[in-house]
Protein backbone atom coordinates (compact mmCIF):
# COMPACT_ATOMS: atom_id res chain seq x y z
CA UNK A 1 -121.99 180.76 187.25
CA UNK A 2 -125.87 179.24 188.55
CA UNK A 3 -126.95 176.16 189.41
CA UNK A 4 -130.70 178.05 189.25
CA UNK A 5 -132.10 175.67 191.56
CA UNK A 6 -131.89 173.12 189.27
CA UNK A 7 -133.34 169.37 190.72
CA UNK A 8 -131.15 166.16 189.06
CA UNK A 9 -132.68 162.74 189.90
CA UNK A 10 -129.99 160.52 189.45
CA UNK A 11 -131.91 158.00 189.32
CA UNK A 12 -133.71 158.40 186.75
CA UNK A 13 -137.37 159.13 187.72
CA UNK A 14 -139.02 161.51 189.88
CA UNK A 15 -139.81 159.54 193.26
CA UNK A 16 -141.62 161.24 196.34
CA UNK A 17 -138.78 161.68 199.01
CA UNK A 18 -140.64 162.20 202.24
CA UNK A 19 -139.97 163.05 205.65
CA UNK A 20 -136.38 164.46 206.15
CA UNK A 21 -134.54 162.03 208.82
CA UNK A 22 -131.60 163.42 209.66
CA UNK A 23 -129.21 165.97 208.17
CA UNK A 24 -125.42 166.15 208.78
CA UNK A 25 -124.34 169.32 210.38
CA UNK A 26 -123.13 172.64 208.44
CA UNK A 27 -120.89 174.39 210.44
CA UNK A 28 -119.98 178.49 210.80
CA UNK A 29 -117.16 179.58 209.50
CA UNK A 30 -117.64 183.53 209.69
CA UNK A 31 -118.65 184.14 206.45
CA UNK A 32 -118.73 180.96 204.98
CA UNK A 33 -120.02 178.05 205.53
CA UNK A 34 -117.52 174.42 206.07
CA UNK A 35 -119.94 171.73 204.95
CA UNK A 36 -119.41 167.96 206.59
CA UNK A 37 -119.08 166.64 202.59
CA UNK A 38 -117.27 167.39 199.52
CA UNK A 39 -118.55 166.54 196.26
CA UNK A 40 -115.58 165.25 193.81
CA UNK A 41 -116.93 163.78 191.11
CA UNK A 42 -120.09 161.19 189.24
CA UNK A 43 -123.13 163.68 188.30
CA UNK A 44 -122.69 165.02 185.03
CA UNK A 45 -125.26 167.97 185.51
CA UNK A 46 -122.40 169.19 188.47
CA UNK A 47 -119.90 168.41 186.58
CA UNK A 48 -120.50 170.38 183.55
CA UNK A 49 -120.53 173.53 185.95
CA UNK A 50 -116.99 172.69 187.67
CA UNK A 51 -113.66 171.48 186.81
CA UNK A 52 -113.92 169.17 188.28
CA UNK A 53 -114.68 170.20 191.78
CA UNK A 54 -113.66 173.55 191.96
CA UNK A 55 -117.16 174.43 193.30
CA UNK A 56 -115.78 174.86 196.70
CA UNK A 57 -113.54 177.92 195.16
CA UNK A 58 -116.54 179.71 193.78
CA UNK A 59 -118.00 179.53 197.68
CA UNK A 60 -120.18 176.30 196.80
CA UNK A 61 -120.93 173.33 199.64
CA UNK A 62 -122.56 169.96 199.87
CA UNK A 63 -124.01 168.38 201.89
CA UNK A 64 -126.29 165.20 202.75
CA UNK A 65 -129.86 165.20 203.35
CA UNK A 66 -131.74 161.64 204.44
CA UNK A 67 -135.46 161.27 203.63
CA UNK A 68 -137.78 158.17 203.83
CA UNK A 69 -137.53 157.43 200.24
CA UNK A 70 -134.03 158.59 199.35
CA UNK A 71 -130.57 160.44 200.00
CA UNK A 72 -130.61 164.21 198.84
CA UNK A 73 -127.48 166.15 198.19
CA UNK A 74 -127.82 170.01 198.56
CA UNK A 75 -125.21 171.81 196.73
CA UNK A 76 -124.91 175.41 197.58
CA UNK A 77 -123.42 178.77 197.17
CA UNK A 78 -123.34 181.31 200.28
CA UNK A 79 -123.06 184.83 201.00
CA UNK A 80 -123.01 185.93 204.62
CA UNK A 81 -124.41 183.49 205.92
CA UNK A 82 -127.43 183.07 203.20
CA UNK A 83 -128.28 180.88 200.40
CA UNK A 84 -128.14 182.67 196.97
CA UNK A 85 -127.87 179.66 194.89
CA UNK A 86 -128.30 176.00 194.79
CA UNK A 87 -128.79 172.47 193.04
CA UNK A 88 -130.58 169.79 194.38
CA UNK A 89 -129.27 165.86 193.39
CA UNK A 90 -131.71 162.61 194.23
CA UNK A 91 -130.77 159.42 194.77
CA UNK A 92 -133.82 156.71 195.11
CA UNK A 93 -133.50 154.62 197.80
CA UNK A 94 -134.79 151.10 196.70
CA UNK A 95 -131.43 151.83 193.87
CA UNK A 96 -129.29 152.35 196.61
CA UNK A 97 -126.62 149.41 196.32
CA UNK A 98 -123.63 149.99 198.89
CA UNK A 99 -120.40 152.16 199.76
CA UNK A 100 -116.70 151.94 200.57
CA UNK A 101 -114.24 154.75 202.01
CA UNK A 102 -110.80 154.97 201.63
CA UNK A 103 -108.48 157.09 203.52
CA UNK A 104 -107.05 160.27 201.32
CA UNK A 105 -104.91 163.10 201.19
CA UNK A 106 -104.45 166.51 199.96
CA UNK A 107 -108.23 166.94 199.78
CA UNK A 108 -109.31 170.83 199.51
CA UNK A 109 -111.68 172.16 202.33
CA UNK A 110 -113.08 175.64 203.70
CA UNK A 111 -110.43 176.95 205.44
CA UNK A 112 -111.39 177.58 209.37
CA UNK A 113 -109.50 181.40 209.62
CA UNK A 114 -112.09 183.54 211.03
CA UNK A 115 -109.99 186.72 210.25
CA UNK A 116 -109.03 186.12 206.59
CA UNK A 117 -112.50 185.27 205.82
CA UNK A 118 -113.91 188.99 207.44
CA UNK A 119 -111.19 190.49 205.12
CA UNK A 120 -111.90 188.87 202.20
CA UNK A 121 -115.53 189.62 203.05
CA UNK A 122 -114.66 193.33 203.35
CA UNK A 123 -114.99 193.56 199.67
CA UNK A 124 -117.94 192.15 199.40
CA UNK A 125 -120.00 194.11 202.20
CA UNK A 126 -118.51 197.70 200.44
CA UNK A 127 -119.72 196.92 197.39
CA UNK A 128 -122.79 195.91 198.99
CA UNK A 129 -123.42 199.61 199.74
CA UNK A 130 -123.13 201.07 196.74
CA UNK A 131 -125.76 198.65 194.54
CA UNK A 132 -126.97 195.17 194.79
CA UNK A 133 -126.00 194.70 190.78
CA UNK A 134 -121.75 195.60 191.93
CA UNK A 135 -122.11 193.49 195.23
CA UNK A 136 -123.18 190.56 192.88
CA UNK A 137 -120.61 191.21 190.36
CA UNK A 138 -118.13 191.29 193.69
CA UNK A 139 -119.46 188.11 195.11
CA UNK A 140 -118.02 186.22 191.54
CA UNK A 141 -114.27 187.34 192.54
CA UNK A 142 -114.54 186.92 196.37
CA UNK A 143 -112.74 183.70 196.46
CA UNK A 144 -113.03 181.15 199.74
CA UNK A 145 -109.71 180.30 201.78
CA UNK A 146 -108.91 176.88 201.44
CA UNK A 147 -106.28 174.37 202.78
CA UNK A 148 -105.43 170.48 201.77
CA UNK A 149 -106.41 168.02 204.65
CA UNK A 150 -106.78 164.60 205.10
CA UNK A 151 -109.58 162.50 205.15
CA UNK A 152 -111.90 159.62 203.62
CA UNK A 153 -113.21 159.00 200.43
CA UNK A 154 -116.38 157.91 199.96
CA UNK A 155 -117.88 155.67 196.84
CA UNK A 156 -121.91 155.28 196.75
CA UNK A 157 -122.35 152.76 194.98
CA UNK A 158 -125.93 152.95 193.13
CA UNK A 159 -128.17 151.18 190.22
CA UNK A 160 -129.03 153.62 187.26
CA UNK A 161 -132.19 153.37 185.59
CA UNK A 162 -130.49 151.31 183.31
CA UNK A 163 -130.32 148.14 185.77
CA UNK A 164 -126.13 149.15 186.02
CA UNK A 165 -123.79 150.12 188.70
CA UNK A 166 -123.03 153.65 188.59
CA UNK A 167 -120.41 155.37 191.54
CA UNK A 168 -120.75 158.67 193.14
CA UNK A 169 -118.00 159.69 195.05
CA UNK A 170 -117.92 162.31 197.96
CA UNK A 171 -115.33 163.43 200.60
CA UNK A 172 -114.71 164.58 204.28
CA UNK A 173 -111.89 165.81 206.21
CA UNK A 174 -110.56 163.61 209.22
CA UNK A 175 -112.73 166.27 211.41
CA UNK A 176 -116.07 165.16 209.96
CA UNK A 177 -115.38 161.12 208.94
CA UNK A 178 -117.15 159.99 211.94
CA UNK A 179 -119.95 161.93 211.68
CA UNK A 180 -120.31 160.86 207.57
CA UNK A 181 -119.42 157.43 208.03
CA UNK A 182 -122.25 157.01 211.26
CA UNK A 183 -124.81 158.80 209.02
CA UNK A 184 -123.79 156.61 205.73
CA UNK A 185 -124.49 153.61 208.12
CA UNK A 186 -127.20 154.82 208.92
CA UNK A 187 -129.63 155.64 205.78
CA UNK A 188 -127.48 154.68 202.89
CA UNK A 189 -129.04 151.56 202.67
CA UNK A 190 -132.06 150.64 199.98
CA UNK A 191 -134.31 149.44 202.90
CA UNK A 192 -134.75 151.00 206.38
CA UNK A 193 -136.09 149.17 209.76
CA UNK A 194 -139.61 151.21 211.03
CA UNK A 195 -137.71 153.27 213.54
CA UNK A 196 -135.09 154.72 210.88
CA UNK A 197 -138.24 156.45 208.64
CA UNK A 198 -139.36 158.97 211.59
CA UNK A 199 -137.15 162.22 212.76
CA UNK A 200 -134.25 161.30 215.34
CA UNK A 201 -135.58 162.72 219.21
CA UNK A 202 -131.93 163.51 219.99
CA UNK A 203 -133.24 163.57 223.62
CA UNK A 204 -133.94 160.21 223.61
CA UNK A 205 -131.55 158.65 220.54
CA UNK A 206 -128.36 158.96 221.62
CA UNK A 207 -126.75 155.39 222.67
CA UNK A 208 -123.28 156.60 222.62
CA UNK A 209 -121.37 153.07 223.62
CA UNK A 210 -123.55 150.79 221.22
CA UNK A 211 -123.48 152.92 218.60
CA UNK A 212 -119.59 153.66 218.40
CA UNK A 213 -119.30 149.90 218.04
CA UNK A 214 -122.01 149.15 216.00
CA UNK A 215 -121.52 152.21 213.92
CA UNK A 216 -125.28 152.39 213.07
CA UNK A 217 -127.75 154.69 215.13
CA UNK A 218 -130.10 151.97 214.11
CA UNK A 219 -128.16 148.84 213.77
CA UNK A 220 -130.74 145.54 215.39
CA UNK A 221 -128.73 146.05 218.29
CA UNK A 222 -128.89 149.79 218.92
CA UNK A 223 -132.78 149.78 218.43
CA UNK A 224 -133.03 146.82 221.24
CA UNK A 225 -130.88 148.86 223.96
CA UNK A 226 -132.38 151.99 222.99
CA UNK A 227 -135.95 150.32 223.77
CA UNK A 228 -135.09 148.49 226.76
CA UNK A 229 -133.61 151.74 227.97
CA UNK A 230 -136.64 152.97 227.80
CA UNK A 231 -139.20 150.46 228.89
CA UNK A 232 -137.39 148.82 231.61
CA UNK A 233 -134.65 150.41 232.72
CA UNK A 234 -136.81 153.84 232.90
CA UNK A 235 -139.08 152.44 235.18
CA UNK A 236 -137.44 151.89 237.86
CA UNK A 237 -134.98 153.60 240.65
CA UNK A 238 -131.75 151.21 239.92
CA UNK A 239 -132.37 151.97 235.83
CA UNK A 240 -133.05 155.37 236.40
CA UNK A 241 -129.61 155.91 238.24
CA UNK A 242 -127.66 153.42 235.59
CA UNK A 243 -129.44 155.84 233.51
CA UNK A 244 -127.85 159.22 234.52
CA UNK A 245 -124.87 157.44 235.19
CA UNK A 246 -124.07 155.97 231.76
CA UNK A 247 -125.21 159.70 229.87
CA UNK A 248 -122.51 161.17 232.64
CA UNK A 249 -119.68 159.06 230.80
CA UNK A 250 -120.10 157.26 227.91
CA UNK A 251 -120.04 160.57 225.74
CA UNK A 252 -116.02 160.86 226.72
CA UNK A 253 -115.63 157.10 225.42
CA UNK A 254 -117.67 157.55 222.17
CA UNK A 255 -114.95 159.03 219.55
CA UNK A 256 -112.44 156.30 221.54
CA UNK A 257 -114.27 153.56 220.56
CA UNK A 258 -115.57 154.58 217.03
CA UNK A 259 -111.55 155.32 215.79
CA UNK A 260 -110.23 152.00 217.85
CA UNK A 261 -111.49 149.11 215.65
CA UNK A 262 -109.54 146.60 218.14
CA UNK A 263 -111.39 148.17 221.03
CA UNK A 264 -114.30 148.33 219.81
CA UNK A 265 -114.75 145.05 218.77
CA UNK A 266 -114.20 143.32 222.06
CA UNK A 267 -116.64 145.75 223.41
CA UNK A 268 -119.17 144.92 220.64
CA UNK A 269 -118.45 141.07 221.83
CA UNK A 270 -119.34 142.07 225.27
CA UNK A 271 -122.61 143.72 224.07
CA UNK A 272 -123.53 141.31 221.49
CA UNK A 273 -123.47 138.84 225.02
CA UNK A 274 -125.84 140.99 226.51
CA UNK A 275 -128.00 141.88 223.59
CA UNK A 276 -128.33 138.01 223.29
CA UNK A 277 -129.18 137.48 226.92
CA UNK A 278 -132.08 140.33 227.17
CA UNK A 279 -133.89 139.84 224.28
């Protein structure tokens, strides 16, 4: 089974996507890869390779890719460690309507057992010896070790070419929802401010306590703090020390916040005050 590097614009039409943003993590997992999403189900061209998702069987990931013009979703097959095969799905930005998540269960993902995956993978690397044509022919029965979690949902919501609402719908494990629904925040939207179209400095991006409660790395609010960061507070010997200070330990409060919607929002009401009273 190939995807061939096949390209589906979902869309529709061809569009130019532009500068890559930011990408959500893959992570290691020995010989395999756990990607952040999980496609279930709303491109045909996918769906006519898997029933219905059983792509993450076969060894195949997704994941979500955020350009100037668009959301890209990579779908691909590993071995050790490198690419053999892939599919590339484009969503145009200005069709880009909105999404909802909704908590799930008993959704499959990679499974994260270092030492069944170098046994499984034993297979593969002895057939590798004897010929590249077996080792291929091996790869197609080396199966990936996977467990039922739970997670979110996720429905992205989208206009077709045809002028109607069409739903993709992805997934992530409880491990990763933070990250997906921050980066969903983020860029799925059909217009972007100026300082969402150029490649995150994470140096100089991260905002931890404004963005848990704003759950946008570029929400209005976010932007402000981040600038006045900055240009004021940076330029001086008190800021500089609030500064160092704040980086020291607002990373310990940032997953409290973002999973505490109570919390949060009186937090958000204290720096909505403040946001008000600066600018």
């Amino acid at each position: 089974m190939k995807l061939n590097n096949k390209i589906i614009w979902i869309t529709g039409n061809e569009f130019e996507n532009g500068t890559v943003l930011k990408e959500l993590d893959l992570q290691s997992v020995y010989n395999h890869i756990q990607a952040t999403v999980y496609y279930k189900d709303g491109i045909s061209e996918i769906n006519s390779h898997f029933n219905p998702s059983d792509y993450i069987d076969k060894g195949y990931v997704c994941n979500f890719y955020a350009t100037q013009f668009g959301l890209t979703f990579a779908f691909i097959k590993f071995t050790n460690g490198d690419p053999i095969d892939l599919s590339y799905a484009h969503l145009e930005r200005s069709k880009i309507l909105n999404y909802e998540e909704n908590s799930a269960s008993d959704l499959k993902v990679v499974k994260k057992e270092e030492s069944k995956h170098s046994r499984k993978n034993f297979g593969r690397k002895a057939f590798a010896g004897a010929s590249v044509l077996i080792s291929a022919v091996a790869d197609q029965f080396v199966s990936v070790n996977t467990h039922q979690v739970n997670g979110v949902e996720y429905k992205l919501y989208y206009q077709s070419k045809f002028g109607e609402k069409e739903c993709l719908t992805f997934y992530a494990s409880d491990e990763y929802k933070n990250d997906v629904t921050l980066f969903l925040n983020t860029y799925y939207k059909k217009d972007l401010p100026e300082e969402a179209k150029k490649p995150i400095e994470e140096e100089k991006s991260n905002c931890f306590i404004a963005t848990a409660c704003y759950r946008d790395m570029f929400s209005e609010e976010v932007i402000f703090f981040r600038w006045y960061r900055d240009n004021k507070l940076d330029k001086n010997v008190i800021g500089k020390l609030f500064i160092k200070t704040y980086y020291k330990i607002s990373p310990s409060f940032y997953n409290l916040l973002f999973n505490n919607p109570i919390l949060s929002k009186k937090v958000k009401f204290v720096l909505d005050k403040i946001y008000l009273r600066l600018k």
